[in-house]
Structures are given as structure tokens and as C-alpha cells.
C-alpha atoms as a PDB file:
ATOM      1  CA  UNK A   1     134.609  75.664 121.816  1.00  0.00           C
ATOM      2  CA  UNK A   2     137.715  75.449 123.183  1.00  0.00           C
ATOM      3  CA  UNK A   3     138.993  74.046 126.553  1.00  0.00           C
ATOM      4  CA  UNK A   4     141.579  75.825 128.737  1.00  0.00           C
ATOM      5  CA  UNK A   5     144.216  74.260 130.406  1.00  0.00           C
ATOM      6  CA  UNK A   6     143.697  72.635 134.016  1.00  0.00           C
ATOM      7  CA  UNK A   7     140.465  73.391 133.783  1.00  0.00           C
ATOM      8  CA  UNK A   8     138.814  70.909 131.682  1.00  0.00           C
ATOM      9  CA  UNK A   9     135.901  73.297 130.673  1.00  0.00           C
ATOM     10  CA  UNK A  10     135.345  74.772 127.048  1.00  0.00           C
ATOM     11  CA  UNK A  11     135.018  78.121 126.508  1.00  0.00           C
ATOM     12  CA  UNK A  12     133.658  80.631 123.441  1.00  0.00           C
ATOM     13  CA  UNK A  13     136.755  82.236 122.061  1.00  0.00           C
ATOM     14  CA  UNK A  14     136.733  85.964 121.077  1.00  0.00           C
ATOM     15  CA  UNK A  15     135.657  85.678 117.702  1.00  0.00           C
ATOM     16  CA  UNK A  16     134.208  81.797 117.556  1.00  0.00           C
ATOM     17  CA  UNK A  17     137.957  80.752 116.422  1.00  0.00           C
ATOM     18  CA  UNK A  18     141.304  80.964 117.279  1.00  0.00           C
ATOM     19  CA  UNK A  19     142.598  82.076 113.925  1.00  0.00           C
ATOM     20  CA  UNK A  20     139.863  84.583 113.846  1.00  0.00           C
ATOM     21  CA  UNK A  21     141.122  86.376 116.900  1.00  0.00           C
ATOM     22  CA  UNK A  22     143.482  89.185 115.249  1.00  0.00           C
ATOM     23  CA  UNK A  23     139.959  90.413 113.331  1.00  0.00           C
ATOM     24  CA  UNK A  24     138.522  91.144 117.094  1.00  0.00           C
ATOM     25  CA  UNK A  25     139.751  94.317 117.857  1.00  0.00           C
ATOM     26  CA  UNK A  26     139.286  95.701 114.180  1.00  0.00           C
ATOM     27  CA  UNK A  27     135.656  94.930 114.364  1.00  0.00           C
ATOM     28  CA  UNK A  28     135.486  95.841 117.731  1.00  0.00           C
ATOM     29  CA  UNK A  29     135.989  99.238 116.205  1.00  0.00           C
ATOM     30  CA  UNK A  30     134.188  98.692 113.301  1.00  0.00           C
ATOM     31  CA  UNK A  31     130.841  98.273 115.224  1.00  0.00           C
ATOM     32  CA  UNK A  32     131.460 100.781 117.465  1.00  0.00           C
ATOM     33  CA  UNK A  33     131.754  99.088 120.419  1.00  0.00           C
ATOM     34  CA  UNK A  34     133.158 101.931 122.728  1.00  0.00           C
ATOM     35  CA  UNK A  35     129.697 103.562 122.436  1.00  0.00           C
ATOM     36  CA  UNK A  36     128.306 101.019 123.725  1.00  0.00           C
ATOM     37  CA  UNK A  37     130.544 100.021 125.992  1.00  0.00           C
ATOM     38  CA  UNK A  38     130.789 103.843 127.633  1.00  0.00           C
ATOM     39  CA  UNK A  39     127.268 104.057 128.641  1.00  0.00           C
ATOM     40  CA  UNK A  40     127.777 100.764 131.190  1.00  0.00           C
ATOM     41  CA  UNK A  41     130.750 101.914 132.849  1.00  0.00           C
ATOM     42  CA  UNK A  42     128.722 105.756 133.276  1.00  0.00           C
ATOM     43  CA  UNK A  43     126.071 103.489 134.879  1.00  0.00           C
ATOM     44  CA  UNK A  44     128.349 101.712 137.099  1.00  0.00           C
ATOM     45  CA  UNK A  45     129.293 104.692 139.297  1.00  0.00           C
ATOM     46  CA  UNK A  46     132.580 104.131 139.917  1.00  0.00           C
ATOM     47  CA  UNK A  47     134.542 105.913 142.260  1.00  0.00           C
ATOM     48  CA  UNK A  48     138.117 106.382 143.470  1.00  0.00           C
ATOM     49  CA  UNK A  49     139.598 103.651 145.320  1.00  0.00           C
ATOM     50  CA  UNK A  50     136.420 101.040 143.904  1.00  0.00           C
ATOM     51  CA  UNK A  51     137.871  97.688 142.494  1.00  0.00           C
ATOM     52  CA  UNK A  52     135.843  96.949 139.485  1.00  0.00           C
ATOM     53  CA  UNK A  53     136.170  93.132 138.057  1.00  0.00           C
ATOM     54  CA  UNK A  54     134.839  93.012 134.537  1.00  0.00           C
ATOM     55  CA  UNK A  55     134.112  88.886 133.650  1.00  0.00           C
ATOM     56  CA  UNK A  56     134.332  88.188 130.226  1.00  0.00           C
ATOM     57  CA  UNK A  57     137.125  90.630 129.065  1.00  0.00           C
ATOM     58  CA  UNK A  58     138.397  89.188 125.941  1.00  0.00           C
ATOM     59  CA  UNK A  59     140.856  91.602 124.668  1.00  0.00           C
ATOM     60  CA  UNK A  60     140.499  93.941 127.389  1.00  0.00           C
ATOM     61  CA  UNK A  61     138.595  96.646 125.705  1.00  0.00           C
ATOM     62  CA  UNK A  62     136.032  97.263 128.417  1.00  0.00           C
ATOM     63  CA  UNK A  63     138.243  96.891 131.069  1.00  0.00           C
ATOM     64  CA  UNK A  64     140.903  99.173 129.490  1.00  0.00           C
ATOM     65  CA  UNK A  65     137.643 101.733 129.080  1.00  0.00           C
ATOM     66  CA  UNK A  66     136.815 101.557 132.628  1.00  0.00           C
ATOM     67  CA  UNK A  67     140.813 102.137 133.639  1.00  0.00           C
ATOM     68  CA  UNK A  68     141.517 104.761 131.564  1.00  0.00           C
ATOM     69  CA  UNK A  69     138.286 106.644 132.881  1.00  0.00           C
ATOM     70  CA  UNK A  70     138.584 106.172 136.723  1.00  0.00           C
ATOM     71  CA  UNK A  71     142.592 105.558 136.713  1.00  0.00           C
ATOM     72  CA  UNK A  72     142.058 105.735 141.024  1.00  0.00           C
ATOM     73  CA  UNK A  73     140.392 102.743 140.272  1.00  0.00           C
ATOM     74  CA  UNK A  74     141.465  99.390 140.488  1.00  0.00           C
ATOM     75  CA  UNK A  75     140.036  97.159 137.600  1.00  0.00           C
ATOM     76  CA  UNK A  76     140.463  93.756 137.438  1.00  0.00           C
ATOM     77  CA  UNK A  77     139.138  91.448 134.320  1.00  0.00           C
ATOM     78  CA  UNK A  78     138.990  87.780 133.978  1.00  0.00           C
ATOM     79  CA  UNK A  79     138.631  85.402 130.770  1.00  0.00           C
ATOM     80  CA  UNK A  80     139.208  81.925 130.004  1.00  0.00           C
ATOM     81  CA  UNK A  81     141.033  82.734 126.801  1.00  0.00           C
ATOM     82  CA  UNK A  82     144.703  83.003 127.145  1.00  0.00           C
ATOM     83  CA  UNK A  83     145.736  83.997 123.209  1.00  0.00           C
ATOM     84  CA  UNK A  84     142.849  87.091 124.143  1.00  0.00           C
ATOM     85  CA  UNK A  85     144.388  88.306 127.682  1.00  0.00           C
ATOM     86  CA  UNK A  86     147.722  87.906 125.615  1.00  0.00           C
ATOM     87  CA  UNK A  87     146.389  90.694 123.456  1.00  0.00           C
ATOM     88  CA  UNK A  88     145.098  92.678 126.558  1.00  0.00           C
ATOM     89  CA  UNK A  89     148.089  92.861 128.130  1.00  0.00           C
ATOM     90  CA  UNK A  90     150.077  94.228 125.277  1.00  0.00           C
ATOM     91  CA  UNK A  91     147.034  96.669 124.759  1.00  0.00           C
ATOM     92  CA  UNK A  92     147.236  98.007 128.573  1.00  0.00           C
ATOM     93  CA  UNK A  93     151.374  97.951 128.044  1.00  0.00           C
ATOM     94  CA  UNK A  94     151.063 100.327 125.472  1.00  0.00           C
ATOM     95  CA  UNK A  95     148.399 102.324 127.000  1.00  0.00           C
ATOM     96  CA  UNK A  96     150.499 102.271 129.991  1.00  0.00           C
ATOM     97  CA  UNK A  97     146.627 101.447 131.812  1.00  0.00           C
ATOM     98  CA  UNK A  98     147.900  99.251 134.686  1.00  0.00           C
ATOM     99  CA  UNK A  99     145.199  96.740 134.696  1.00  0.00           C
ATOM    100  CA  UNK A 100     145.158  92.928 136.424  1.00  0.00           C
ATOM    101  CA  UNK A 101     144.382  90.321 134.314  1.00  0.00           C
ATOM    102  CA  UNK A 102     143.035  86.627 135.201  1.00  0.00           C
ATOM    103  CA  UNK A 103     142.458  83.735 133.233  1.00  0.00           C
ATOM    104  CA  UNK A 104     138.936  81.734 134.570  1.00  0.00           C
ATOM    105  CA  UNK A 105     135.649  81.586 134.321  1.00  0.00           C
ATOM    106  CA  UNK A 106     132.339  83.004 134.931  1.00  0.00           C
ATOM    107  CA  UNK A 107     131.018  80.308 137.008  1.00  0.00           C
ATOM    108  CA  UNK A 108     134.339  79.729 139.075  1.00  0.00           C
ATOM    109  CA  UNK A 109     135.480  83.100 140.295  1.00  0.00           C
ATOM    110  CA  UNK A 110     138.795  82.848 142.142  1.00  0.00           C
ATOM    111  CA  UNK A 111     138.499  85.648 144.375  1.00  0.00           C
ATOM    112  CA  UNK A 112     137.562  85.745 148.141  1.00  0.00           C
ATOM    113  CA  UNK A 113     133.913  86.839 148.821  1.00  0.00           C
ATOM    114  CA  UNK A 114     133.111  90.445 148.865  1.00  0.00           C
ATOM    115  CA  UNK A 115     135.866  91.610 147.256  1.00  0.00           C
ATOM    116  CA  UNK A 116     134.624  93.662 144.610  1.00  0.00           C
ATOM    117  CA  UNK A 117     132.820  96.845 144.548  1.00  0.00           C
ATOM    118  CA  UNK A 118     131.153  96.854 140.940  1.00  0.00           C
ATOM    119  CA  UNK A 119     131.187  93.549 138.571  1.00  0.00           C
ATOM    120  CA  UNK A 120     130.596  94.302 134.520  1.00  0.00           C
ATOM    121  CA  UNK A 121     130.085  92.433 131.768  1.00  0.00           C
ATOM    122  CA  UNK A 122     129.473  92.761 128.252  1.00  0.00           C
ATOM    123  CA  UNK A 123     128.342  90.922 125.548  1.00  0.00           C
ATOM    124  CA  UNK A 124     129.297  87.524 127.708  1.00  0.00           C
ATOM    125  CA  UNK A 125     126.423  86.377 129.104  1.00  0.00           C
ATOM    126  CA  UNK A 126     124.396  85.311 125.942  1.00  0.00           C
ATOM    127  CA  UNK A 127     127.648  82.672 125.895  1.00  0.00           C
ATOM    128  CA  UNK A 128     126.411  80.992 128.701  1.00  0.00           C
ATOM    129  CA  UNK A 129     123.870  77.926 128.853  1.00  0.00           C
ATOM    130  CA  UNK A 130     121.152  78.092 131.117  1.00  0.00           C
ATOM    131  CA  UNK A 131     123.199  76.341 134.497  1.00  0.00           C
ATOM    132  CA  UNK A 132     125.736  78.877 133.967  1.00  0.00           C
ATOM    133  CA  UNK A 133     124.202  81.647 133.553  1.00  0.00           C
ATOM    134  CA  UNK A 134     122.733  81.509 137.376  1.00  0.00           C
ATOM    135  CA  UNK A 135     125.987  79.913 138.354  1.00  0.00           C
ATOM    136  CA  UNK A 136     127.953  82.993 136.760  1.00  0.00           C
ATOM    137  CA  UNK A 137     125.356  85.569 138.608  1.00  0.00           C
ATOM    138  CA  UNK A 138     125.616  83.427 141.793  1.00  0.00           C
ATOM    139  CA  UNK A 139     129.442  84.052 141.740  1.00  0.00           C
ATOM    140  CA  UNK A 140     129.250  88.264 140.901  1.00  0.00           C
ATOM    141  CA  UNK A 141     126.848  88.261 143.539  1.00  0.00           C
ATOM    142  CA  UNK A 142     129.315  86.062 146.213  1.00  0.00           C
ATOM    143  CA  UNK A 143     132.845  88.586 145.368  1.00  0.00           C
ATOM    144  CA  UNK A 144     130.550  91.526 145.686  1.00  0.00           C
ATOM    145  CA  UNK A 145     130.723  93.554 148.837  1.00  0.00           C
ATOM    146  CA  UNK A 146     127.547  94.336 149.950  1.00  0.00           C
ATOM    147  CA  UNK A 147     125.649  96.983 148.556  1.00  0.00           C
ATOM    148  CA  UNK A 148     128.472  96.880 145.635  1.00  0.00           C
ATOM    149  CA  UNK A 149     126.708  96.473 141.854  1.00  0.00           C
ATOM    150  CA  UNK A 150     126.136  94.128 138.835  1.00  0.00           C
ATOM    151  CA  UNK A 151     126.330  95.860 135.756  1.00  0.00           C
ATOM    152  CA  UNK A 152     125.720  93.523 132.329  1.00  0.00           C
ATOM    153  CA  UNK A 153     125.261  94.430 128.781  1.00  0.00           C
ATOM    154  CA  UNK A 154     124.220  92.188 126.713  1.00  0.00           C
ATOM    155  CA  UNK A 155     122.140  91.402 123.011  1.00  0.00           C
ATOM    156  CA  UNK A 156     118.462  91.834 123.760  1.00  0.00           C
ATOM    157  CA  UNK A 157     115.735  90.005 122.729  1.00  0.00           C
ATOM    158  CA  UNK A 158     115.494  90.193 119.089  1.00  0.00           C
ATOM    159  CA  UNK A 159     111.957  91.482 117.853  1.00  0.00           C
ATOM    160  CA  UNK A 160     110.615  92.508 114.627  1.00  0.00           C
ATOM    161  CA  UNK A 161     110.742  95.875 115.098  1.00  0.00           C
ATOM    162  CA  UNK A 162     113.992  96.207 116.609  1.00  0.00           C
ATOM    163  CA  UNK A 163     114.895  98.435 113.890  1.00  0.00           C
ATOM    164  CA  UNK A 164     118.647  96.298 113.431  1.00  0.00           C
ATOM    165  CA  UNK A 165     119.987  94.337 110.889  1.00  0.00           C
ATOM    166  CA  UNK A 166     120.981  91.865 113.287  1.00  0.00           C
ATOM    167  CA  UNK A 167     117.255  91.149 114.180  1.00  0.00           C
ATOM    168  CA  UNK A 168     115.821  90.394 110.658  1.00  0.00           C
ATOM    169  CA  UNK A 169     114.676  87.381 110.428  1.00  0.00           C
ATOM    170  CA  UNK A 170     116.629  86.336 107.713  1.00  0.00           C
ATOM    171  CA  UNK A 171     119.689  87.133 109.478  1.00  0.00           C
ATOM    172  CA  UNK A 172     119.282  85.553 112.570  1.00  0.00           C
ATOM    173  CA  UNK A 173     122.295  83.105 112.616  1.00  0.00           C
ATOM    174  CA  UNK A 174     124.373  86.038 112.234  1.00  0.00           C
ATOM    175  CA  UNK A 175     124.421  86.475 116.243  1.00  0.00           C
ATOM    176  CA  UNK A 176     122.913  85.013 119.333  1.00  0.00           C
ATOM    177  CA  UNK A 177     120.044  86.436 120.684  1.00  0.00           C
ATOM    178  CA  UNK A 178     119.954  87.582 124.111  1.00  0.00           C
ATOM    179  CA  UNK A 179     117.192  86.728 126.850  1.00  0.00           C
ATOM    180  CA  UNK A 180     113.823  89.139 127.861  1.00  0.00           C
ATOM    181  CA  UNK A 181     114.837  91.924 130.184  1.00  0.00           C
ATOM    182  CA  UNK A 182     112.396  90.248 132.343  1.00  0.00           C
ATOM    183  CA  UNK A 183     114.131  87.087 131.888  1.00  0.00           C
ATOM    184  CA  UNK A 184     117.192  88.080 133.061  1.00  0.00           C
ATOM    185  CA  UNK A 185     115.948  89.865 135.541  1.00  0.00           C
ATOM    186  CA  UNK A 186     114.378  86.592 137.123  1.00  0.00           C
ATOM    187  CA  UNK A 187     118.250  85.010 136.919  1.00  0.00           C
ATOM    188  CA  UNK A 188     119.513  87.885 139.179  1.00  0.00           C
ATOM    189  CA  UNK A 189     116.824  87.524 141.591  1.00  0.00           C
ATOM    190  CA  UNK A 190     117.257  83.589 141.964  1.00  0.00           C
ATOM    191  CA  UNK A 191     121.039  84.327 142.135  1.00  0.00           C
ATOM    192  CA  UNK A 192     120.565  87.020 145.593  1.00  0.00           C
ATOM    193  CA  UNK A 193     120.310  90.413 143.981  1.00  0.00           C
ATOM    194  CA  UNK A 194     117.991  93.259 145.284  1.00  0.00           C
ATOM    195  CA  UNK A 195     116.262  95.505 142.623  1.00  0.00           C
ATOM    196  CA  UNK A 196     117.270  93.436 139.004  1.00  0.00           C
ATOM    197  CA  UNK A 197     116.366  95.406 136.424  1.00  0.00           C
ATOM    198  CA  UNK A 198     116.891  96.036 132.578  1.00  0.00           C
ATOM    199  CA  UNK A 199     117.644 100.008 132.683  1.00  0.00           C
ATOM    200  CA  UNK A 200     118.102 100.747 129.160  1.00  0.00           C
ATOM    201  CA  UNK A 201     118.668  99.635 125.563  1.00  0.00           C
ATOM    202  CA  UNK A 202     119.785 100.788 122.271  1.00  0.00           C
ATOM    203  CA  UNK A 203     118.918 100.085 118.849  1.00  0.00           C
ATOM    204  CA  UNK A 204     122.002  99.862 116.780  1.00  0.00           C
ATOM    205  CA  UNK A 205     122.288  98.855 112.966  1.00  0.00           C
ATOM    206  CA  UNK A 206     125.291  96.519 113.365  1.00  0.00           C
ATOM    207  CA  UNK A 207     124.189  95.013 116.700  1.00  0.00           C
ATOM    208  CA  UNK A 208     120.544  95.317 116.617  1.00  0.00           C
ATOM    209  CA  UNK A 209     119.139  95.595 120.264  1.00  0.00           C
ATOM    210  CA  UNK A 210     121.170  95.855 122.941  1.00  0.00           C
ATOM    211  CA  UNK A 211     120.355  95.966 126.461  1.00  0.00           C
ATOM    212  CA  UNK A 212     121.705  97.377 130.320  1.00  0.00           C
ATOM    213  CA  UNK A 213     120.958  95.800 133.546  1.00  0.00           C
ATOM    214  CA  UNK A 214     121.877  96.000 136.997  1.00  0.00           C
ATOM    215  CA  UNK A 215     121.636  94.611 139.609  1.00  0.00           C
ATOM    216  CA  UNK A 216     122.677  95.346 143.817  1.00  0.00           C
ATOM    217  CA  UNK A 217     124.194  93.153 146.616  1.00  0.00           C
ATOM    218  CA  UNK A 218     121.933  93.194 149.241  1.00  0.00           C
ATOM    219  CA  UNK A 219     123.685  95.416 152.417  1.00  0.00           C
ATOM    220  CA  UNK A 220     122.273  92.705 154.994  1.00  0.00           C
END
């Protein structure tokens, strides 16, 4: 863990370490994260003139994704680690992808309420202890307008017979697991959502099980 500055809270870096952060994006591509990653921003729906805040951005990939598919969008993402948004911002300055980028954290959002259209997130929430995780879902649901969308992605629950390497039981320290779809979709409900749901997964050989939810702001 790390802690960033002025904020006195620690924080998962990228890849666990510091030094270990120029290996991100080459495994990022390795594991074939974009085809993951494409199937959330499909589900998010996002339309011209949305803004589209993506927690958790790391080196920007997702955010970059969602950009560079709906450029009338405005896409915002937010991270605590400053040596990571360093890297996204040279990565959107050479994609020429104008994208906004925020250092912060999950549980503190600093935007004004309902100011958001669609919130994503991948592959941050198993990062989160069990007070922030419904603090982070408490905070998507506050800078979403209403009726505007949660969209996370995010290591399922490891089983057997999830077909990855990642879930063999003799490689389970080689990532966290990720909570029950039902789980998670009890943390959404306690945090104000409407309709939580897990609406897919995919078994992958690097990644083992990974799973999509969403999740609405109520219109009232």
C-alpha cells in the first residue's frame, strides 16, 4: 500500500508496486484486457454529450477505450495513483483522446452530486475492504444523475469449475477473488441503486472468471 499525498489514505498501486508499474500496460495487453474491457463500455450505453467517470483508472486504459469510442463524450477517470495518471496522460497525449484526469478515491468523490451520467469500473472493486466497498457505491450512486448507470467489472467468485487458471486451487494467491454476483448485488442495493444485478461473465484462461454488473440511479 501506498499513501497519497494530503490525503493520508493508502492505496493499491497498479501493479502491487511502484517499480512494477512500467510492466502494467504490457500485461495489460498480454491478458487481453481490451476484450474485456469492450464488452462494459457496450453495456454502458453511452451516448453523445453523456459524461462518463470511470473510478479506478490506473493507466487510463478503460477510460481511453470509452473516449476513443464515443469521442462526443465526455469521460472523466479518477485514481489515487499519481506515477499511473502520469502514464495516462502521456497515453491520451499521444492518442490525442482528450480525456480529464483526477487523482482521489473511490470513497471520496470530489464532484458535485448528480453529475455524471454513467460511472465504470474495472477490476477496482475487489481492492476495496468491506467499509469501502459500500462507501465507494454510496459515492457512484451520490454523482449520478438520476436514472444515470453503474457499470463494474470485476473478478468473480472463483469456483472449481470456472474453467481458469486463475481459479485452481493451487493458484489462488495469484489474484484476489472477487465477491458472489449476489453479493455484490446486496452492496448496490444498501448503497440506493434500483435493479443491481450481475449481467454477465466470462471465463478467461489468464483471468479466470470475470463478471458485469450494473446497477441504476433511482429517477425519484
Amino acid at each position: 500500500m501506498g499513501a497519497t499525498e494530503g490525503h493520508g489514505k493508502g492505496y493499491v498501486p497498479c501493479m502491487g508496486h511502484d517499480r512494477l508499474l512500467p510492466l502494467y500496460d504490457p500485461l495489460h495487453k498480454l491478458l487481453g484486457m481490451a476484450s474485456v474491457n469492450r464488452p462494459l463500455v457496450d453495456q454502458a450505453g453511452i451516448r453523445p454529450g453523456h459524461r462518463v467517470l470511470e473510478i479506478g483508472c490506473g493507466t487510463g486504459n478503460l477510460a481511453l477505450l470509452a473516449k476513443r469510442l464515443h469521442p462526443d463524450a465526455e469521460v472523466v477517470g479518477l485514481d489515487p495513483d499519481p506515477k499511473a495518471l502520469a502514464r495516462a496522460r502521456r497515453k491520451a497525449g499521444r492518442k490525442a483522446l482528450p480525456v480529464r484526469l483526477d487523482r482521489g478515491f473511490a470513497e471520496d468523490l470530489p464532484y458535485p452530486d448528480a453529475s455524471f451520467d454513467r460511472v465504470l469500473s474495472a477490476f477496482m472493486f475487489h481492492h476495496l475492504g468491506p467499509d469501502e466497498k459500500g462507501e465507494a457505491l454510496r459515492e457512484a450512486r451520490r454523482v449520478l444523475k438520476p436514472g444515470g448507470s453503474l457499470h463494474l467489472l470485476d473478478y468473480g467468485e472463483a469456483t472449481a469449475t470456472s474453467g481458469g487458471v486463475a481459479t485452481h486451487r493451487s493458484h489462488r494467491n495469484w489474484r484476489p477473488h472477487g465477491d458472489s454476483g449476489d453479493r455484490v448485488a446486496a452492496l448496490m442495493r444498501e448503497a440506493g441503486f434500483a435493479d443491481p444485478a450481475e449481467v454477465a461473465h466470462r471465463v478467461t484462461r489468464a483471468l479466470g472468471r470475470v463478471a458485469y454488473y450494473r446497477a441504476t440511479a433511482p429517477r425519484a
